[in-house]
PDB file of N, CA and C in Angstrom:
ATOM      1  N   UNK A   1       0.859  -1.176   0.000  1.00  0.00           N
ATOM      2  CA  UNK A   1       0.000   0.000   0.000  1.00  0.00           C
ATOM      3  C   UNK A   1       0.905   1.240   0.000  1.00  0.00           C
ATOM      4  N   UNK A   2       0.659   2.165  -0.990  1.00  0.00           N
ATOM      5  CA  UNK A   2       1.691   3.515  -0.807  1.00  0.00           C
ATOM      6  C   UNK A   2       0.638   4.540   0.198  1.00  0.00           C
ATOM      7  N   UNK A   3       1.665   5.780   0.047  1.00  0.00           N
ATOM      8  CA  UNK A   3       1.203   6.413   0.629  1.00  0.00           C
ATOM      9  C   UNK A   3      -0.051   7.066   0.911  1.00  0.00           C
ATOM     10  N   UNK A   4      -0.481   7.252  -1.263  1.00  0.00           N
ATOM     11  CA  UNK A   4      -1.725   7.582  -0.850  1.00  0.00           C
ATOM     12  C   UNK A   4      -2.989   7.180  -0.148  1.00  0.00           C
ATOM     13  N   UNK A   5      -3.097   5.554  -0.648  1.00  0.00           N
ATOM     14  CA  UNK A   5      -3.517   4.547  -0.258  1.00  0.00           C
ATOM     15  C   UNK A   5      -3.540   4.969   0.933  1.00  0.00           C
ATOM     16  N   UNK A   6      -2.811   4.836   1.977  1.00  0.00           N
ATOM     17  CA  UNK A   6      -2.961   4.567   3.229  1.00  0.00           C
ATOM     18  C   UNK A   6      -3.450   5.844   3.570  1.00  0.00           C
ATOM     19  N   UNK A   7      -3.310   7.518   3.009  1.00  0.00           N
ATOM     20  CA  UNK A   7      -3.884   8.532   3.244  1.00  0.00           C
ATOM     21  C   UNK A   7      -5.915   7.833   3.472  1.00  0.00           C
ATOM     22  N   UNK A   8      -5.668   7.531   1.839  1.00  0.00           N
ATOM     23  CA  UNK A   8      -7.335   7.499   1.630  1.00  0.00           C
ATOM     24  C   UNK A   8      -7.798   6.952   2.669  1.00  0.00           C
ATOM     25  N   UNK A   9      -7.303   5.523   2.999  1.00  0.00           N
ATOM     26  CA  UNK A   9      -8.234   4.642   3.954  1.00  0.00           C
ATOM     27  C   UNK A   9      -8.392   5.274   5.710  1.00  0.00           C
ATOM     28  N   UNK A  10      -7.107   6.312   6.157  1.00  0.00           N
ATOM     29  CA  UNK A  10      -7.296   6.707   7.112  1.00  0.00           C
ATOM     30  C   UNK A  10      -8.541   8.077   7.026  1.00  0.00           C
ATOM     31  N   UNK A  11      -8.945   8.430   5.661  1.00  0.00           N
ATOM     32  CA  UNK A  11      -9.595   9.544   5.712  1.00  0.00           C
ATOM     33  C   UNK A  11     -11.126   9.460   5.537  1.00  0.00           C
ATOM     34  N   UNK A  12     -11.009   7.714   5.068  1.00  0.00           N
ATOM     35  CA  UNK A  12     -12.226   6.912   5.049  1.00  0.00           C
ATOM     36  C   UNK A  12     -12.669   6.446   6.514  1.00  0.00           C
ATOM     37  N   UNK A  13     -11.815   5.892   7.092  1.00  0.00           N
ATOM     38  CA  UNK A  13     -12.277   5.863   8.236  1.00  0.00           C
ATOM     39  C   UNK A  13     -12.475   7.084   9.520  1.00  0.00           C
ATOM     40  N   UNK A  14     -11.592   8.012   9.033  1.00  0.00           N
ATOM     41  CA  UNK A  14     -11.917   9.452  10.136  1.00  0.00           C
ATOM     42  C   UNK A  14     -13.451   9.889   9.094  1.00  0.00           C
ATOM     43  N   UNK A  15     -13.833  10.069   8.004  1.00  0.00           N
ATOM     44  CA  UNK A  15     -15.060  10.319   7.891  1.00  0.00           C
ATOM     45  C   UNK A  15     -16.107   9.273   7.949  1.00  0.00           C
ATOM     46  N   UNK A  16     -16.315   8.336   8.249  1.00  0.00           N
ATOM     47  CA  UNK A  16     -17.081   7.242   8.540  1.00  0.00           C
ATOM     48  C   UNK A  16     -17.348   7.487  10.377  1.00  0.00           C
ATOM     49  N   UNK A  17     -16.663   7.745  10.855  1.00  0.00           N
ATOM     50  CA  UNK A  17     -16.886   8.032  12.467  1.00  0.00           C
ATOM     51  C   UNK A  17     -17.126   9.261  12.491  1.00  0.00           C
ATOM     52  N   UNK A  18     -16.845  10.718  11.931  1.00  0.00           N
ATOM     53  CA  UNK A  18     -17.037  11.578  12.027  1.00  0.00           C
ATOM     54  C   UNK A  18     -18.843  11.595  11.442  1.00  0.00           C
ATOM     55  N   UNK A  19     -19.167  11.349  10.510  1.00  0.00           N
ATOM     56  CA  UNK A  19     -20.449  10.610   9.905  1.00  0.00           C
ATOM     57  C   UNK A  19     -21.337  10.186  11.131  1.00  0.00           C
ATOM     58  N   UNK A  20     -20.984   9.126  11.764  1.00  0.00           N
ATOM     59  CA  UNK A  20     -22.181   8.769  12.874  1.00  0.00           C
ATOM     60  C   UNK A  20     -21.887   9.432  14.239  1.00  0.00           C
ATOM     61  N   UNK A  21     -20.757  10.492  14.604  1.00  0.00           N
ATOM     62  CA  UNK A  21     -21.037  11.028  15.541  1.00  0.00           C
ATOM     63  C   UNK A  21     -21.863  12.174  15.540  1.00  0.00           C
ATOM     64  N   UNK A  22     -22.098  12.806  14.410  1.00  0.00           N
ATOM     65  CA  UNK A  22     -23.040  13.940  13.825  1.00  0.00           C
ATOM     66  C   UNK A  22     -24.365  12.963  13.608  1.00  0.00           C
ATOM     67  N   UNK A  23     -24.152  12.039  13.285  1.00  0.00           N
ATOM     68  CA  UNK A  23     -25.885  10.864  13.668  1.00  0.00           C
ATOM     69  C   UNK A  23     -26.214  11.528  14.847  1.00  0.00           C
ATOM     70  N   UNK A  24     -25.063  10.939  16.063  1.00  0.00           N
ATOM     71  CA  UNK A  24     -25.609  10.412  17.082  1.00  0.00           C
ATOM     72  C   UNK A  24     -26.385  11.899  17.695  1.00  0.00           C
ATOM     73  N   UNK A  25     -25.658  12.809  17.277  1.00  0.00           N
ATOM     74  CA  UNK A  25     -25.713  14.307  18.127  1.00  0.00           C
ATOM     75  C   UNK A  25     -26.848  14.986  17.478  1.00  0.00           C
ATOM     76  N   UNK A  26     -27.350  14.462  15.995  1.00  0.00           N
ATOM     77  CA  UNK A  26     -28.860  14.745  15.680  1.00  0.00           C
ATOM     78  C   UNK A  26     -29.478  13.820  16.434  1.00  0.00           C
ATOM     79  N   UNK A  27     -29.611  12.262  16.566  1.00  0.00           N
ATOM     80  CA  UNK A  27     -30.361  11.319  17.233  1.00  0.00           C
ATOM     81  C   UNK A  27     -30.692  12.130  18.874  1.00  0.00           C
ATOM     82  N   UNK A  28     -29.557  12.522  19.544  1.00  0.00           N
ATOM     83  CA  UNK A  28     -29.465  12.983  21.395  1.00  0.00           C
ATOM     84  C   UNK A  28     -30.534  14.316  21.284  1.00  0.00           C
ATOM     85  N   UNK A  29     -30.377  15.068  20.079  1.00  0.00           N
ATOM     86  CA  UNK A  29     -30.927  16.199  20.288  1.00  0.00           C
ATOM     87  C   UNK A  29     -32.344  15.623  19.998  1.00  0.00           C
ATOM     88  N   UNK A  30     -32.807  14.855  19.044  1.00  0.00           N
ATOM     89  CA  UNK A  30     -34.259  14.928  18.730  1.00  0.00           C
ATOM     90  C   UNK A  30     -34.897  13.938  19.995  1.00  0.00           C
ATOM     91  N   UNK A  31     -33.878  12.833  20.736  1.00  0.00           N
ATOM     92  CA  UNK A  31     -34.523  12.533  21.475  1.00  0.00           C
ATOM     93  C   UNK A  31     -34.838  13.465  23.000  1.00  0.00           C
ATOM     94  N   UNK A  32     -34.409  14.258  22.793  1.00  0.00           N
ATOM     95  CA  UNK A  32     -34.151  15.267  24.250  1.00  0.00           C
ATOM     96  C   UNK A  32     -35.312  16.648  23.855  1.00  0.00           C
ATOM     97  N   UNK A  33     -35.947  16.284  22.682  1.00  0.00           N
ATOM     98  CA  UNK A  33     -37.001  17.556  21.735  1.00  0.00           C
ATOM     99  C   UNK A  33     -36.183  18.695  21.801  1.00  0.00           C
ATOM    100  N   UNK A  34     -35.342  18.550  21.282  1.00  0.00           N
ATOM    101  CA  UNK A  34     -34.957  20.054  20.924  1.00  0.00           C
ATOM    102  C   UNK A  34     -34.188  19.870  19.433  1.00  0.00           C
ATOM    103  N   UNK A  35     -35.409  19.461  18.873  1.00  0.00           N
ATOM    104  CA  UNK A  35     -35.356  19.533  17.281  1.00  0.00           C
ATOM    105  C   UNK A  35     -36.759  20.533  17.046  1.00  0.00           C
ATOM    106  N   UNK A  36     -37.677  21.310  18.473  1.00  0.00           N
ATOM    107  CA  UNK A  36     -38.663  21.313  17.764  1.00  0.00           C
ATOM    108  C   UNK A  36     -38.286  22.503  18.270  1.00  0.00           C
ATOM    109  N   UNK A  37     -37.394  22.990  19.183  1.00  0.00           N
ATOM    110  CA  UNK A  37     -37.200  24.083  20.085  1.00  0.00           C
ATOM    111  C   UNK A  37     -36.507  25.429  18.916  1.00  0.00           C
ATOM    112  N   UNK A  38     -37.229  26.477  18.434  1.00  0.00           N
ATOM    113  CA  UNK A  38     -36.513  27.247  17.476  1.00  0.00           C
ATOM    114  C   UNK A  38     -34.934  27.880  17.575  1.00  0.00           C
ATOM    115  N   UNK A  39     -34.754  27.855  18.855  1.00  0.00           N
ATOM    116  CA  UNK A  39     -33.073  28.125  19.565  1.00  0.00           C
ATOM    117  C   UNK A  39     -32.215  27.642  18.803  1.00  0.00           C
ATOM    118  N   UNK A  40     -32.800  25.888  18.708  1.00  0.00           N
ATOM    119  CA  UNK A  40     -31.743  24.741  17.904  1.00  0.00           C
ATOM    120  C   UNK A  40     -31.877  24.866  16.642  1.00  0.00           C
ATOM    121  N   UNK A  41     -32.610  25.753  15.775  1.00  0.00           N
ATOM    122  CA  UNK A  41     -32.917  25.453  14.082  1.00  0.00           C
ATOM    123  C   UNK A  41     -31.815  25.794  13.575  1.00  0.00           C
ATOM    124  N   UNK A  42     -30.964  26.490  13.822  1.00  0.00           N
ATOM    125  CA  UNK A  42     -29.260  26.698  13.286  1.00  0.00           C
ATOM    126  C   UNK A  42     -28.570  25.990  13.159  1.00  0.00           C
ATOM    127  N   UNK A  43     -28.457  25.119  14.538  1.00  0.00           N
ATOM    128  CA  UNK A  43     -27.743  24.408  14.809  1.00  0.00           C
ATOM    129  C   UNK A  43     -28.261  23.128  14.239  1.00  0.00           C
ATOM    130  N   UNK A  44     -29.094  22.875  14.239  1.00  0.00           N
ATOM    131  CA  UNK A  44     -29.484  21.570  13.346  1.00  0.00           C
ATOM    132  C   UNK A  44     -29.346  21.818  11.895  1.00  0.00           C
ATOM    133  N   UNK A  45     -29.364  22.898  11.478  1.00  0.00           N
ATOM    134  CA  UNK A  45     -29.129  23.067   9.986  1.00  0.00           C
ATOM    135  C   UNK A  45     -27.547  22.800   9.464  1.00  0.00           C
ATOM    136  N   UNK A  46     -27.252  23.117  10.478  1.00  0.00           N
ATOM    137  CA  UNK A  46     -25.722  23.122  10.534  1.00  0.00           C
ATOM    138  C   UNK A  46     -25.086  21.804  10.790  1.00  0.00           C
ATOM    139  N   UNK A  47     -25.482  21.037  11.682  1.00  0.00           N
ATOM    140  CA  UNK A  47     -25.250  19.623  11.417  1.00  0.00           C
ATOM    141  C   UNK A  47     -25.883  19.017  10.623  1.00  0.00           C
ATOM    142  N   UNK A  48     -27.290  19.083  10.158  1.00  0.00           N
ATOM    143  CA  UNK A  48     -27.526  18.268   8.613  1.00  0.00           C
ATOM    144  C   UNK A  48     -26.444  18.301   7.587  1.00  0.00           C
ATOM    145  N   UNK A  49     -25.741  19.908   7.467  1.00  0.00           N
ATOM    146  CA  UNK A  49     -25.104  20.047   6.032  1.00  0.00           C
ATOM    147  C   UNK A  49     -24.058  19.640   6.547  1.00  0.00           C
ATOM    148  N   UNK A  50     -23.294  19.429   7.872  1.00  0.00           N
ATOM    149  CA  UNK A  50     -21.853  18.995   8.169  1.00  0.00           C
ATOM    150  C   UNK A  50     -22.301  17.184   7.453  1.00  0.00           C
ATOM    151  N   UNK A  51     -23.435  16.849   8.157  1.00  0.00           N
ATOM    152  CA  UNK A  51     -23.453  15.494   7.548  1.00  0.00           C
ATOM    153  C   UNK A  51     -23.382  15.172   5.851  1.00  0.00           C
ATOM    154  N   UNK A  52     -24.183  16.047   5.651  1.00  0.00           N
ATOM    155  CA  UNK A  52     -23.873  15.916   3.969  1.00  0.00           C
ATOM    156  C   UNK A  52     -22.407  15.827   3.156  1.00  0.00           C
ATOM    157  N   UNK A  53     -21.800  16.976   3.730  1.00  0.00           N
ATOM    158  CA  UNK A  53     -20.899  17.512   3.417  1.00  0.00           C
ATOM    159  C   UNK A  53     -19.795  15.818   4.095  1.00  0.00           C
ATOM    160  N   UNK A  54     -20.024  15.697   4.941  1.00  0.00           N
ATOM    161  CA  UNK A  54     -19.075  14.986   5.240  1.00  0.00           C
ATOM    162  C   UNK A  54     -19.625  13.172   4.749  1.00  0.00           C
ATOM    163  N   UNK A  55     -20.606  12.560   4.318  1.00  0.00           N
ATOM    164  CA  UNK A  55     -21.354  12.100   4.064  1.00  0.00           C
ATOM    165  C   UNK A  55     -20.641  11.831   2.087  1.00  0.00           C
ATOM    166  N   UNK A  56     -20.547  13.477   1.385  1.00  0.00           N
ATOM    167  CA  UNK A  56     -20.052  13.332  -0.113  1.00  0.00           C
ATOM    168  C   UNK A  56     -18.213  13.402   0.259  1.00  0.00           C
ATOM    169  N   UNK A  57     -17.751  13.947   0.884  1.00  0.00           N
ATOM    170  CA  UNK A  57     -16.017  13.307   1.000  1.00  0.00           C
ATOM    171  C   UNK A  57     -16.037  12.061   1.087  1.00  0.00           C
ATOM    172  N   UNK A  58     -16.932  11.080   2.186  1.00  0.00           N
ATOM    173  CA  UNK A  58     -16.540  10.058   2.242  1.00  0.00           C
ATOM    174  C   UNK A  58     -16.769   9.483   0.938  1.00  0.00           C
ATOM    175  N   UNK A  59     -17.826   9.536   0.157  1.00  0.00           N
ATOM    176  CA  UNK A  59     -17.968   8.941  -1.236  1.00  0.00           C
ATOM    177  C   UNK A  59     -16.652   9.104  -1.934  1.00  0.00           C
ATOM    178  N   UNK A  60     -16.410  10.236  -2.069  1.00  0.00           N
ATOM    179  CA  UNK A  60     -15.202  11.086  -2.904  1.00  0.00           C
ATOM    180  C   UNK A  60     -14.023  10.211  -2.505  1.00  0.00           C
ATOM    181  N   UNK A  61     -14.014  10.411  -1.544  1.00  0.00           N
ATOM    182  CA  UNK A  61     -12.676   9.372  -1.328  1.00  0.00           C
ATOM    183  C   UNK A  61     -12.479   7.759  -1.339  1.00  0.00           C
ATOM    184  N   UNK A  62     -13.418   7.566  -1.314  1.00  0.00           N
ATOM    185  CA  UNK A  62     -14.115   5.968  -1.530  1.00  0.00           C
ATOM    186  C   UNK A  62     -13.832   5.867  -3.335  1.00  0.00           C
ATOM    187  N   UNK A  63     -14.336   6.595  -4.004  1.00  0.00           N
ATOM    188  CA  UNK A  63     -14.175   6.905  -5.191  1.00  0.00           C
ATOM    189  C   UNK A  63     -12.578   6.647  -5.960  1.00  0.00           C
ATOM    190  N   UNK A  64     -12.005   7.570  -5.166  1.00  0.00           N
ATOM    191  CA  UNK A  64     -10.645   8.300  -5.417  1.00  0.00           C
ATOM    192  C   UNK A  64      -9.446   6.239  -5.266  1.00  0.00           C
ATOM    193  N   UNK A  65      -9.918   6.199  -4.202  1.00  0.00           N
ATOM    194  CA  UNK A  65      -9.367   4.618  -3.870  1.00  0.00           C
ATOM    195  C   UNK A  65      -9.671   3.771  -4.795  1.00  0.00           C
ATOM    196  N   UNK A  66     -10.501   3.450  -5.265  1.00  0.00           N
ATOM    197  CA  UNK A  66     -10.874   2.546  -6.670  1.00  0.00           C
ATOM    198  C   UNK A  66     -10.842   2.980  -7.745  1.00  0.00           C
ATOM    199  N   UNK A  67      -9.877   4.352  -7.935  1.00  0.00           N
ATOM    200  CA  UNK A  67      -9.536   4.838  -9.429  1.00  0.00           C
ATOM    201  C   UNK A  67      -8.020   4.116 -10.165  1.00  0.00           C
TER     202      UNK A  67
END
């Protein structure tokens, strides 16, 4: 495995955990209702798109490894 290789797979796995800890921290908030609380609508907007966002790197780099 060269270098990049081993870049990709460590960046696959830091976004794969980074991925379900932004789960878990939408999951804590909606179970605690403060998904309905308007305070949090920022902040939940803001972790949806971190998930996205981090959600299309992991593809990208998943990608990038099987080129």
């Amino acid at each position: 495995m060269n270098d990049e290789e081993s870049a990709l797979e460590e960046a696959i796995a830091n976004l794969r955990e980074a991925a379900q800890r932004i789960r878990a921290t939408q999951n804590l908030m909606h179970s605690q209702g403060m998904t309905e609380n308007v305070n949090y609508r920022e902040l939940l907007m803001r972790l949806s798109t971190a998930l996205a966002m981090t959600e299309a790197a992991y593809v990208e780099a998943r990608r990038r490894r099987n080129l």
